[in-house]
C-alpha atoms as a PDB file:
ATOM      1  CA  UNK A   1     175.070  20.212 175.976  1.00  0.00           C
ATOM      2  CA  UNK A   2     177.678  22.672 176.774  1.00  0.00           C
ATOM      3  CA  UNK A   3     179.593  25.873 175.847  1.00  0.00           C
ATOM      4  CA  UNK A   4     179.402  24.765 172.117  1.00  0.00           C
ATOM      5  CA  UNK A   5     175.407  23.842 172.420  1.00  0.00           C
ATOM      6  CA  UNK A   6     173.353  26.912 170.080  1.00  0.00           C
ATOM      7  CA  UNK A   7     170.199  25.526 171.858  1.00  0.00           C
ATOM      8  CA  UNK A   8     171.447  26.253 175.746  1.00  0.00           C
ATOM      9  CA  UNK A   9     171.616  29.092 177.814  1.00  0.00           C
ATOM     10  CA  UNK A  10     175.688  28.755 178.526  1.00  0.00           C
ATOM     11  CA  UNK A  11     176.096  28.240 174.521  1.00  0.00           C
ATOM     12  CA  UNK A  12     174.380  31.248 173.811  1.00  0.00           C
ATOM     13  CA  UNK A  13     176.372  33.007 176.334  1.00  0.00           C
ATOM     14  CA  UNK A  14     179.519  31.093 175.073  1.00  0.00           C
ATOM     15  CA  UNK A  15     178.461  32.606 171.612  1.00  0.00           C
ATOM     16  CA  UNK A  16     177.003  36.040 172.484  1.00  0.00           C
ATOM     17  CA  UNK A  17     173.860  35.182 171.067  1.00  0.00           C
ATOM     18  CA  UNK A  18     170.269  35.562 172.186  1.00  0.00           C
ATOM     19  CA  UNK A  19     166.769  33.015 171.992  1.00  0.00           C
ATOM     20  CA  UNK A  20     164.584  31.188 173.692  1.00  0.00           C
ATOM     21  CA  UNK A  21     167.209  29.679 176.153  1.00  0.00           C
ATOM     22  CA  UNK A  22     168.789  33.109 176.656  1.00  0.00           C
ATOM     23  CA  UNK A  23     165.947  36.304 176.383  1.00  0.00           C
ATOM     24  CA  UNK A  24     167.176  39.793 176.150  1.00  0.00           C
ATOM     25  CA  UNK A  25     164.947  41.427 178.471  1.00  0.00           C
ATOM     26  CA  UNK A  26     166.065  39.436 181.582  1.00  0.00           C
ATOM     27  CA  UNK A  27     169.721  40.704 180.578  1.00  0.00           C
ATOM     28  CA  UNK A  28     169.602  44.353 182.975  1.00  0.00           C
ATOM     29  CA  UNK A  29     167.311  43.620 185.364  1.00  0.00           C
ATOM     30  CA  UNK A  30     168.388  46.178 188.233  1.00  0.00           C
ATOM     31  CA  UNK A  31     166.901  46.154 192.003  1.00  0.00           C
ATOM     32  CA  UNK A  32     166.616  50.087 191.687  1.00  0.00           C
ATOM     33  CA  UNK A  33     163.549  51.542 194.597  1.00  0.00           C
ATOM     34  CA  UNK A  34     162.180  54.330 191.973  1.00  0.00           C
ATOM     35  CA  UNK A  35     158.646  52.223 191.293  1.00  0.00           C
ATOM     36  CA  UNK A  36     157.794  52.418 195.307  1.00  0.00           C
ATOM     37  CA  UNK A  37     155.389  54.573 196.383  1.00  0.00           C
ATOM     38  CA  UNK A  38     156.013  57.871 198.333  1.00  0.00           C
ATOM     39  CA  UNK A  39     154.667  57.560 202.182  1.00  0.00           C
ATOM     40  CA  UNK A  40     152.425  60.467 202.806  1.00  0.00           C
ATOM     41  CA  UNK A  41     154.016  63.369 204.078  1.00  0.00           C
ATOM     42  CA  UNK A  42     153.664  64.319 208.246  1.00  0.00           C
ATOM     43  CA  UNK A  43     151.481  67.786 208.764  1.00  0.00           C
ATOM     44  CA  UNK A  44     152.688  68.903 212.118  1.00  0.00           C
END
């Protein structure tokens, strides 16, 4: 159950391979603001 395990997440990272223990899409998950809505803009 460690770097040299296929069927955990560190082996697969050992390796450089992907599964079920290690997905691809939670690989480049970013904390990036451009989903947030606009606030409304002031009328003077």
């Amino acid at each position: 159950m460690g770097r040299g395990d296929k069927r955990t997440k560190k082996g697969k990272i050992f390796l450089g391979s992907y599964g079920k223990a290690r997905d691809r899409k939670n690989k480049n998950v970013s904390n990036d603001n451009r989903n947030l809505p606009t606030p409304p803009e002031q009328k003077d």
